[in-house]
PDB file of N, CA and C in Angstrom:
ATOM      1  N   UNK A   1     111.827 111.091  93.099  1.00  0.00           N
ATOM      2  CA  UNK A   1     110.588 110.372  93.010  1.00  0.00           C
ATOM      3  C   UNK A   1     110.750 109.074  93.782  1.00  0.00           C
ATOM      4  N   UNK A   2     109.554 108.593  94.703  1.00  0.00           N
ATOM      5  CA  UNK A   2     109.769 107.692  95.441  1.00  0.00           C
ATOM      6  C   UNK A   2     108.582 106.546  95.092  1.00  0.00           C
ATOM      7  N   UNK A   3     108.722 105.490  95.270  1.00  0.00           N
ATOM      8  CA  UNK A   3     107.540 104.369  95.493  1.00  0.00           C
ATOM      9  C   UNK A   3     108.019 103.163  96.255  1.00  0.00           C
ATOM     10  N   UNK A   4     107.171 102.780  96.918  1.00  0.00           N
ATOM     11  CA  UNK A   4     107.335 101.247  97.881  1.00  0.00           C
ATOM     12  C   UNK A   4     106.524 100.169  97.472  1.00  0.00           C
ATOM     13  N   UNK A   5     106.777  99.638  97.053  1.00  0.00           N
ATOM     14  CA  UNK A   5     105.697  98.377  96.564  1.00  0.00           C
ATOM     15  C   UNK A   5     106.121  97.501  97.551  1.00  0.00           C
ATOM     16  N   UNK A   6     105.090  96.578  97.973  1.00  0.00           N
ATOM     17  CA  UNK A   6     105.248  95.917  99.544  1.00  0.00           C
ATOM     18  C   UNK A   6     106.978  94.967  99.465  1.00  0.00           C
ATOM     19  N   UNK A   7     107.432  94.390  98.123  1.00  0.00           N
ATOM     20  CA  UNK A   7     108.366  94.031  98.107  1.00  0.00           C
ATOM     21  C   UNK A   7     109.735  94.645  97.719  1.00  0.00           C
ATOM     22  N   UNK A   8     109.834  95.600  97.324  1.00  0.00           N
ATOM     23  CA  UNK A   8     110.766  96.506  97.264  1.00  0.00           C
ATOM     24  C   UNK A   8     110.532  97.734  96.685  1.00  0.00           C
ATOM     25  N   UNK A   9     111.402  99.169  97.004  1.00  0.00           N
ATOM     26  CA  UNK A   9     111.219 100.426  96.949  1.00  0.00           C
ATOM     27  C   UNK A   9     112.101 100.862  95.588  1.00  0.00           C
ATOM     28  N   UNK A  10     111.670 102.188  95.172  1.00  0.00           N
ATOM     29  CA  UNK A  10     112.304 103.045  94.395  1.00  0.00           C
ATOM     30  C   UNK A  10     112.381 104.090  94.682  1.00  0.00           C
ATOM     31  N   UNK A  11     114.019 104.862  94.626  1.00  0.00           N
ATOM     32  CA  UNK A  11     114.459 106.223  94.521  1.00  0.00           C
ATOM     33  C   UNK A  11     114.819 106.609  93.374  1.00  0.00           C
ATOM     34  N   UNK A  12     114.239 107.526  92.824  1.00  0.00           N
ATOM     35  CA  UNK A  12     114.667 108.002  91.143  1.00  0.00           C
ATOM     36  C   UNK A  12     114.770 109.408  91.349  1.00  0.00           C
ATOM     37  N   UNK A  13     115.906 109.424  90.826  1.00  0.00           N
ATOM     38  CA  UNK A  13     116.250 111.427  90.389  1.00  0.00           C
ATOM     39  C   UNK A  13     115.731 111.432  88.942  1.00  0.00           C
ATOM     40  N   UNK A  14     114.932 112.321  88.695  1.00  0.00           N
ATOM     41  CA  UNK A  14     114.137 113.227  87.559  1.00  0.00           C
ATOM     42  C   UNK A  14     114.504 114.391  86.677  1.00  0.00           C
ATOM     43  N   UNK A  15     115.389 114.326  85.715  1.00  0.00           N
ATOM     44  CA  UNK A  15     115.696 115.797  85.174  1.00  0.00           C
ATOM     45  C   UNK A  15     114.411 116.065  83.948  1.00  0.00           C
ATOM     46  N   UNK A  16     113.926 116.984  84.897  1.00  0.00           N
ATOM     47  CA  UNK A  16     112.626 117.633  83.382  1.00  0.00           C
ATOM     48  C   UNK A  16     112.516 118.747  83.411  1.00  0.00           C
ATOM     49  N   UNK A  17     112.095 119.696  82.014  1.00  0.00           N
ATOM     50  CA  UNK A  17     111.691 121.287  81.925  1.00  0.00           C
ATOM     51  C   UNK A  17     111.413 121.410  83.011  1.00  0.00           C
ATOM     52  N   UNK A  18     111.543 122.761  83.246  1.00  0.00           N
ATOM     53  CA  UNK A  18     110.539 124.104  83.642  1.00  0.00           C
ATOM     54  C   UNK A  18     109.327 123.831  83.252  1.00  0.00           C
ATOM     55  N   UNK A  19     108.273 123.664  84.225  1.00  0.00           N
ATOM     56  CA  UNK A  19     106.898 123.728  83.437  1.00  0.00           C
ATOM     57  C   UNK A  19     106.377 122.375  83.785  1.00  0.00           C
ATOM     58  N   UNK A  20     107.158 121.200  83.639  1.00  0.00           N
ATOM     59  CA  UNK A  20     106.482 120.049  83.457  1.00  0.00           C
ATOM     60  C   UNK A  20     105.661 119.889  84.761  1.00  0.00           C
ATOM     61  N   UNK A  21     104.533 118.879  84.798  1.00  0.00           N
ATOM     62  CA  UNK A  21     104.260 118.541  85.491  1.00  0.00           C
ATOM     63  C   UNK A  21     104.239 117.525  86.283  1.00  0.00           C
ATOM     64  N   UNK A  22     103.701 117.850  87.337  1.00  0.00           N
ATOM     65  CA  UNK A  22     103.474 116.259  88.808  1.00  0.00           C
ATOM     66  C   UNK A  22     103.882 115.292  87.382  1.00  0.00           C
ATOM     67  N   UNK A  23     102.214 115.159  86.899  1.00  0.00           N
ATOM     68  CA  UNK A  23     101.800 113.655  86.442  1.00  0.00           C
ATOM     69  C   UNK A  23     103.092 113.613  85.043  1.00  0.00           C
ATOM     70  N   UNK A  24     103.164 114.531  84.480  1.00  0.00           N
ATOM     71  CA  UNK A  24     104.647 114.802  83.193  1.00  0.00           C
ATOM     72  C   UNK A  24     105.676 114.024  83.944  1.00  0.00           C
ATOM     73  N   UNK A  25     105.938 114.338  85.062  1.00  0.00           N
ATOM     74  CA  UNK A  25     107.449 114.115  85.376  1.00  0.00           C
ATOM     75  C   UNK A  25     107.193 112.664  85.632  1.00  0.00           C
ATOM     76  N   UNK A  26     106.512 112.378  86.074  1.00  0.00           N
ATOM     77  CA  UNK A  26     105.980 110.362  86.894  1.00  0.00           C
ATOM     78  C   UNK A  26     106.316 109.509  85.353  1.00  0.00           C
ATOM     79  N   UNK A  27     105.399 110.153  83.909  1.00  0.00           N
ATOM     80  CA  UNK A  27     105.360 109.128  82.988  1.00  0.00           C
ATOM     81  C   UNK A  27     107.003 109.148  82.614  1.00  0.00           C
ATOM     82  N   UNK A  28     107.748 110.192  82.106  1.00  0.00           N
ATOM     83  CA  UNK A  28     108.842 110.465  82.321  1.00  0.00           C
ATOM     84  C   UNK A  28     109.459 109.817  82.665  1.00  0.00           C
ATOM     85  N   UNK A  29     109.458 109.626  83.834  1.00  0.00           N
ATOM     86  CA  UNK A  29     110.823 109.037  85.142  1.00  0.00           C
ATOM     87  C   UNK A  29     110.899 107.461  85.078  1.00  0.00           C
ATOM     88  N   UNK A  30     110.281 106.616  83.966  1.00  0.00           N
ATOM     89  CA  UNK A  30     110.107 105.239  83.578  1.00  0.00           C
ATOM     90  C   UNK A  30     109.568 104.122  84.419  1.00  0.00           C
ATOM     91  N   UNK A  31     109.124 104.627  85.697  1.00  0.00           N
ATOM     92  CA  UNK A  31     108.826 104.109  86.851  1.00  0.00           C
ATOM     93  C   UNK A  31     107.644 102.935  86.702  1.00  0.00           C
ATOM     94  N   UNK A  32     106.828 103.523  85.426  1.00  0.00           N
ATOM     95  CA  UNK A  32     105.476 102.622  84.564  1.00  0.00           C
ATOM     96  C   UNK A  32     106.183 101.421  84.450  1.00  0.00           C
ATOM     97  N   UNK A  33     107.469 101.384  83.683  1.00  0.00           N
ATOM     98  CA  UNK A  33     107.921  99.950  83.476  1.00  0.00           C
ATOM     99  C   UNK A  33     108.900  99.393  84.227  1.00  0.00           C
ATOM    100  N   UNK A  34     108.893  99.964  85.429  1.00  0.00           N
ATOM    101  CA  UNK A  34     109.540  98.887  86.621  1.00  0.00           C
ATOM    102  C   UNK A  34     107.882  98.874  87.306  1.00  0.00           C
ATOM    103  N   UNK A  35     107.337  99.131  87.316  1.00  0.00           N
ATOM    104  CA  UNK A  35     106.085  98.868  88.053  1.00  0.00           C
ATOM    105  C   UNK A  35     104.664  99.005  87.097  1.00  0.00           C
ATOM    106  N   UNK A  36     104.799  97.825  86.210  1.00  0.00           N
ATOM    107  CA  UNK A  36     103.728  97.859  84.991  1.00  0.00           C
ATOM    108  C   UNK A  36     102.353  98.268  85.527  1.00  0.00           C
ATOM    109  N   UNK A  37     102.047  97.427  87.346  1.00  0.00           N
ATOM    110  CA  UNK A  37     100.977  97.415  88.033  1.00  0.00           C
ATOM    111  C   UNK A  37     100.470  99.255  87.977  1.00  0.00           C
ATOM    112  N   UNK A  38     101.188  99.391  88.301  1.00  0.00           N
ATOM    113  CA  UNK A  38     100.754 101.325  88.445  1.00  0.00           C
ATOM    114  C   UNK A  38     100.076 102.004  87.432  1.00  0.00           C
ATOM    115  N   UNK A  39      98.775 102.463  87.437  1.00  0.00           N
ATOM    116  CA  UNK A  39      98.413 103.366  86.334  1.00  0.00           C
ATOM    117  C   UNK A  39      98.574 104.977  86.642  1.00  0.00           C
ATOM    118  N   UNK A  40      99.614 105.195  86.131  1.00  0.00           N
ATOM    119  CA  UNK A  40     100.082 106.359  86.358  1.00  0.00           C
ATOM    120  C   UNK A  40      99.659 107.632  86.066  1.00  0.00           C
ATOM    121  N   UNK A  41      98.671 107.533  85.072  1.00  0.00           N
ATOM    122  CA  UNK A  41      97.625 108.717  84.653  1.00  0.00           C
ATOM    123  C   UNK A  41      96.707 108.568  85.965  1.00  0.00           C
ATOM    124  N   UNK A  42      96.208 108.137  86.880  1.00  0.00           N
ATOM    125  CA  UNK A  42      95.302 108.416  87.718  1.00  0.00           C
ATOM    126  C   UNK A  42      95.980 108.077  89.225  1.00  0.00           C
ATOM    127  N   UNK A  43      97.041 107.281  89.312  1.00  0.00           N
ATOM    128  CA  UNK A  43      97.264 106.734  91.107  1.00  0.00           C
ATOM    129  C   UNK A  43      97.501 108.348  91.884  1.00  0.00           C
ATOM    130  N   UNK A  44      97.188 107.863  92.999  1.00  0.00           N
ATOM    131  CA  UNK A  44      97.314 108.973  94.033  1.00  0.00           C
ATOM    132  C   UNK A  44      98.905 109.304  93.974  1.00  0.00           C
ATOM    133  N   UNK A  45      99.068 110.843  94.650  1.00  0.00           N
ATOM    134  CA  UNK A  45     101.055 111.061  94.517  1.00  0.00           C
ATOM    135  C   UNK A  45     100.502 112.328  95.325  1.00  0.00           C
ATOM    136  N   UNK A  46     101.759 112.457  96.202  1.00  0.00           N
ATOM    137  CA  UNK A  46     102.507 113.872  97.248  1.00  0.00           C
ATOM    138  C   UNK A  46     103.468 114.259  96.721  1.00  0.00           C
ATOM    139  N   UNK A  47     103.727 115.094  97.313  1.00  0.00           N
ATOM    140  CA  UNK A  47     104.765 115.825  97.610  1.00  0.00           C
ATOM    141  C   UNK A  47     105.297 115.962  98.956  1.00  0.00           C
ATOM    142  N   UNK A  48     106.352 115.758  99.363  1.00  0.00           N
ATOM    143  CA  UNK A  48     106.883 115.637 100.912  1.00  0.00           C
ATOM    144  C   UNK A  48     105.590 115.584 101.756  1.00  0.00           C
ATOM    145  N   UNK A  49     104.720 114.392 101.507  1.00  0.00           N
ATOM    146  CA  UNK A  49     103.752 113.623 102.469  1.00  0.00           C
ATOM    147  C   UNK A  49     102.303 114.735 102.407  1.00  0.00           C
ATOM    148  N   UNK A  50     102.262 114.966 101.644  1.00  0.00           N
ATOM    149  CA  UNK A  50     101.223 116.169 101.434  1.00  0.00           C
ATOM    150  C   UNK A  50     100.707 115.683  99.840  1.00  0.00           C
ATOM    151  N   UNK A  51      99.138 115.386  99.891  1.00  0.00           N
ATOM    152  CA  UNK A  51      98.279 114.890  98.696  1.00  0.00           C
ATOM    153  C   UNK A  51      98.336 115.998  97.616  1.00  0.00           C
ATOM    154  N   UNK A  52      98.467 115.382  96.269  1.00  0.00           N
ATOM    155  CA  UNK A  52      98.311 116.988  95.594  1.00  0.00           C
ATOM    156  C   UNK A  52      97.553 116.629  94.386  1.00  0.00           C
ATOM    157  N   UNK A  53      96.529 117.489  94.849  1.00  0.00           N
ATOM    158  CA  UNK A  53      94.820 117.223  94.441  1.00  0.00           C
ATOM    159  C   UNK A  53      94.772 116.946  93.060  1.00  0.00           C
ATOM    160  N   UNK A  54      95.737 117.927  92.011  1.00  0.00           N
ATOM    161  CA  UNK A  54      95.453 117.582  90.382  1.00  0.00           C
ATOM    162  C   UNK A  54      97.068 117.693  89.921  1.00  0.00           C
ATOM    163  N   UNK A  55      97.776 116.675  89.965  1.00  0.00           N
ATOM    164  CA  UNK A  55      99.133 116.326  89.663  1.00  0.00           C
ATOM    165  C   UNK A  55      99.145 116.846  87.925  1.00  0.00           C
ATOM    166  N   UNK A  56      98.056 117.090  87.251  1.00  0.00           N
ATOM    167  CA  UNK A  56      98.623 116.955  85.887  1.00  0.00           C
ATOM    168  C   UNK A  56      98.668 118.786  85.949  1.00  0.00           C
ATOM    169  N   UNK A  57      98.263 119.745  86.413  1.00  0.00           N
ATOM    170  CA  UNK A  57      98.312 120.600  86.688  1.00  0.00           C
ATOM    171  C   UNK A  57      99.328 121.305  87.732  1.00  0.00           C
ATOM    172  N   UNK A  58      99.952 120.705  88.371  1.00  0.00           N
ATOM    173  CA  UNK A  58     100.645 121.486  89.352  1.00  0.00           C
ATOM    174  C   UNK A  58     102.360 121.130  89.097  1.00  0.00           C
ATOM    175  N   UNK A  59     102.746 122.087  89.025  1.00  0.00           N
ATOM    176  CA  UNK A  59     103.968 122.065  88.013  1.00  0.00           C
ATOM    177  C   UNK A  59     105.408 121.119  89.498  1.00  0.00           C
ATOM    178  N   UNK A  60     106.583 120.755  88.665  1.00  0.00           N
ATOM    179  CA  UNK A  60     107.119 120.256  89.106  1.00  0.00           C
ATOM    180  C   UNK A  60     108.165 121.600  89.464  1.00  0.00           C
ATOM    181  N   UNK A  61     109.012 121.262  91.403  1.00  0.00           N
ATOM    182  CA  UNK A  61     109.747 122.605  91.436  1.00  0.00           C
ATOM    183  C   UNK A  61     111.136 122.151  91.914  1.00  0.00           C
ATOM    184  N   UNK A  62     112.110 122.872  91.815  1.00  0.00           N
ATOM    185  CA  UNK A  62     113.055 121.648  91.756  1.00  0.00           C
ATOM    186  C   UNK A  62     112.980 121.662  92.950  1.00  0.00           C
ATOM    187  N   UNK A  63     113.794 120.379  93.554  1.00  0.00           N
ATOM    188  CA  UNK A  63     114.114 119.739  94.830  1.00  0.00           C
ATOM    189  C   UNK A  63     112.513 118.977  95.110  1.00  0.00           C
ATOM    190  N   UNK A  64     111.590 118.825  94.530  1.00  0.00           N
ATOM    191  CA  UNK A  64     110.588 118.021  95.178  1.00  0.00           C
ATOM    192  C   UNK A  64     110.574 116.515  94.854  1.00  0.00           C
ATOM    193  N   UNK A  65     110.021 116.281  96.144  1.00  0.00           N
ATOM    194  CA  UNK A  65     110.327 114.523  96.426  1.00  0.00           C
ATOM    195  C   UNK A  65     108.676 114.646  95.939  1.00  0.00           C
ATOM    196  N   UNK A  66     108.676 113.916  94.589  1.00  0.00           N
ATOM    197  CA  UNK A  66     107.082 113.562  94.778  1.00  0.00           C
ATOM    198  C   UNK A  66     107.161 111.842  94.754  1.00  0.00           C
ATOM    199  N   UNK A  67     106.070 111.844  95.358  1.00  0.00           N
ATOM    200  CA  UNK A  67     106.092 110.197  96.329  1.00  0.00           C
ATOM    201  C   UNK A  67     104.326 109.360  95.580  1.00  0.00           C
ATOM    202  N   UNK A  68     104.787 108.111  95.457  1.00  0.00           N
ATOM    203  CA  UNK A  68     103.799 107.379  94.855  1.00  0.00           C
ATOM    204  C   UNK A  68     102.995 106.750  95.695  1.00  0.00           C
ATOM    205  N   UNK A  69     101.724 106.773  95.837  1.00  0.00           N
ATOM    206  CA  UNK A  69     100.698 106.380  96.791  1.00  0.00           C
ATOM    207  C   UNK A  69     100.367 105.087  96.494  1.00  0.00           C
ATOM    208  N   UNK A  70     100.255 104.014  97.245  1.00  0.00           N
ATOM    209  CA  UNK A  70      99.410 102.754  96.759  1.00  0.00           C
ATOM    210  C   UNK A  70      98.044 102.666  97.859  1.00  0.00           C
ATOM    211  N   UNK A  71      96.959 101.765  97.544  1.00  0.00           N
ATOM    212  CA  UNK A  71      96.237 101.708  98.426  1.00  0.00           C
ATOM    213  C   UNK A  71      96.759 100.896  99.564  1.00  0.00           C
ATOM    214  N   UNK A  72      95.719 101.464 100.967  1.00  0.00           N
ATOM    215  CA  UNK A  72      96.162 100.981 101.961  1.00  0.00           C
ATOM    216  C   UNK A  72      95.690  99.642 102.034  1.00  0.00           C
ATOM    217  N   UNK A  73      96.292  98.205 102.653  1.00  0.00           N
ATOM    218  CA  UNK A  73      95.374  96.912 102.372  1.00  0.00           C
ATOM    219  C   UNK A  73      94.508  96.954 103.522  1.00  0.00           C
ATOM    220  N   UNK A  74      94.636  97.905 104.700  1.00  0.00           N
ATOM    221  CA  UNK A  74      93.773  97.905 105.800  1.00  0.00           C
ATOM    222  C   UNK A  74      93.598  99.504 106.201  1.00  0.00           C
ATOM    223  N   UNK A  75      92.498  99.844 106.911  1.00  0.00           N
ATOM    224  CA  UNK A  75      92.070 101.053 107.580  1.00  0.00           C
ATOM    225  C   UNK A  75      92.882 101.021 108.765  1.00  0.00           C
ATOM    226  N   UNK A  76      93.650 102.097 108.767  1.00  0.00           N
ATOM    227  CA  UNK A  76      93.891 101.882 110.404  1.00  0.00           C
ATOM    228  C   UNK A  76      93.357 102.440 111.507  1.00  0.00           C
ATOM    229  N   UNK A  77      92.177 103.086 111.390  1.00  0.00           N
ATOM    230  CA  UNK A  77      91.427 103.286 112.564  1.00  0.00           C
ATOM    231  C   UNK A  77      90.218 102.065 112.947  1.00  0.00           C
ATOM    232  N   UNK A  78      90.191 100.883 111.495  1.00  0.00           N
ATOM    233  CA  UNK A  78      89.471  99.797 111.881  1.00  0.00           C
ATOM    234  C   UNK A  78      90.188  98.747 112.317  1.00  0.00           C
ATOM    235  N   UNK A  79      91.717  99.139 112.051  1.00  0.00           N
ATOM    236  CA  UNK A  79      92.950  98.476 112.706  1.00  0.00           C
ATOM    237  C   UNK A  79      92.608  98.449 114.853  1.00  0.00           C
ATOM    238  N   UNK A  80      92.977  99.376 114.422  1.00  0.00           N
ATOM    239  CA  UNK A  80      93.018  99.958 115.701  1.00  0.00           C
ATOM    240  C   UNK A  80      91.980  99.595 117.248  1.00  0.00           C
ATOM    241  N   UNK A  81      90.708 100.013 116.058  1.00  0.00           N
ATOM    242  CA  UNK A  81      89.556  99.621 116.688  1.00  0.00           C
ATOM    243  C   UNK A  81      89.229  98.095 116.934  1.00  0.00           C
ATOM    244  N   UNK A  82      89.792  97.460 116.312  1.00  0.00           N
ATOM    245  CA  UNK A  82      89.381  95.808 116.343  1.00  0.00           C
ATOM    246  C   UNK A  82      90.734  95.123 117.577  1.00  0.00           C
ATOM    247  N   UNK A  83      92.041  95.644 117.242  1.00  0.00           N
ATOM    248  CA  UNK A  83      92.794  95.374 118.520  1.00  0.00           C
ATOM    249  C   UNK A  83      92.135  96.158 119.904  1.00  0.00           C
ATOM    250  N   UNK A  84      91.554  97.180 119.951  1.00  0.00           N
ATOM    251  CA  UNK A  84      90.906  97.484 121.538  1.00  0.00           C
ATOM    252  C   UNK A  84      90.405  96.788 121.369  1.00  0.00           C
ATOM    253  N   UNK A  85      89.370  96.377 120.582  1.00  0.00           N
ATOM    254  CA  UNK A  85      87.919  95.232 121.758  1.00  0.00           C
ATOM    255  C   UNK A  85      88.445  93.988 121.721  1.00  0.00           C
ATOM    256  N   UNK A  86      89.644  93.968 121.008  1.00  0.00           N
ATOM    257  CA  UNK A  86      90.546  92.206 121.560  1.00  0.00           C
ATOM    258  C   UNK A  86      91.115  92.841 122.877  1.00  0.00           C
ATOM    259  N   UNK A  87      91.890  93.566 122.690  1.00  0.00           N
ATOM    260  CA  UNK A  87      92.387  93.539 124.418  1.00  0.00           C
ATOM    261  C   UNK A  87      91.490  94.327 125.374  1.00  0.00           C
ATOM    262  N   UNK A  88      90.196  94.411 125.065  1.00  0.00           N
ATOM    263  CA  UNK A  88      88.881  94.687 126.141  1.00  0.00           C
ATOM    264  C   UNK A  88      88.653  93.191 126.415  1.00  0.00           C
ATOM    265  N   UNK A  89      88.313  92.492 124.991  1.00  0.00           N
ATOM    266  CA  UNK A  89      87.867  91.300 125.456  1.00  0.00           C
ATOM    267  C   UNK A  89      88.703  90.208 126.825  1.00  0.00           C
ATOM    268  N   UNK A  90      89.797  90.432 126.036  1.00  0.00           N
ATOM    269  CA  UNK A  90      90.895  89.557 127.062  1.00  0.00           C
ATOM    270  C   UNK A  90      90.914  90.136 128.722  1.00  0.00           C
ATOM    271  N   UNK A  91      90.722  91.684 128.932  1.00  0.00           N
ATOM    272  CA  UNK A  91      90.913  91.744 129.762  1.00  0.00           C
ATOM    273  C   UNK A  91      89.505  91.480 130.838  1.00  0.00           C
ATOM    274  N   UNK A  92      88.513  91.413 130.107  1.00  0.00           N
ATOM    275  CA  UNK A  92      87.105  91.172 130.583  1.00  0.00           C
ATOM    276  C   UNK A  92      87.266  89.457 131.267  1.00  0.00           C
ATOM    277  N   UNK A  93      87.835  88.692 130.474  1.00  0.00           N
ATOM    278  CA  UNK A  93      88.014  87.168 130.388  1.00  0.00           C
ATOM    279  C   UNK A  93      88.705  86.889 132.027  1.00  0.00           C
ATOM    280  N   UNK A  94      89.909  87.897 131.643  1.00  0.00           N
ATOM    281  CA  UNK A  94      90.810  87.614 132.682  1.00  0.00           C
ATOM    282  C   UNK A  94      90.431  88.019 134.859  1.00  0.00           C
ATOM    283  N   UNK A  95      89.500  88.906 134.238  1.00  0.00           N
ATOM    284  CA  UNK A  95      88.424  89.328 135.706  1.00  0.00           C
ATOM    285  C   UNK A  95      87.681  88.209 136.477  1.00  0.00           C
TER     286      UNK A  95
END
């Protein structure tokens, strides 16, 4: 189990049943109280970079890295888009 919080990361190994699930194994793995911020009944979570739509349902298999989602603080296609028309602008300036 993985998470990055902008100031430091977590790697946790998980031993749980057969059966348990995504969201089972997360409350489990104590990760709530190194990261009180997280509501762990609802935050987004993958599996090796792949969204998985209803975590309380989809069982845990061994060897999976499931990974903790935070929101993004920016879009990056409005990222993106706002550095082109700065370096349109500049290069318009510079003509």
């Amino acid at each position: 189990m993985v998470y990055a919080a902008i100031d430091r990361q977590v790697l946790l190994s998980v031993a749980v049943p057969a059966g348990t699930s995504v969201r089972g194994a997360l409350l489990k793995s104590g990760v709530g109280q190194t990261f009180p911020e997280l509501d762990l009944a609802v935050c987004p979570v993958g599996i090796f970079g792949k969204v998985v739509a209803d975590p309380a349902s989809r069982p845990v298999q061994d060897g999976d890295r499931i990974e903790i989602y935070r929101p993004l603080l920016a879009d990056p296609k409005e990222v993106r888009r706002l550095r082109a028309a700065k370096a349109a602008e500049a290069k318009a300036r510079n003509q």
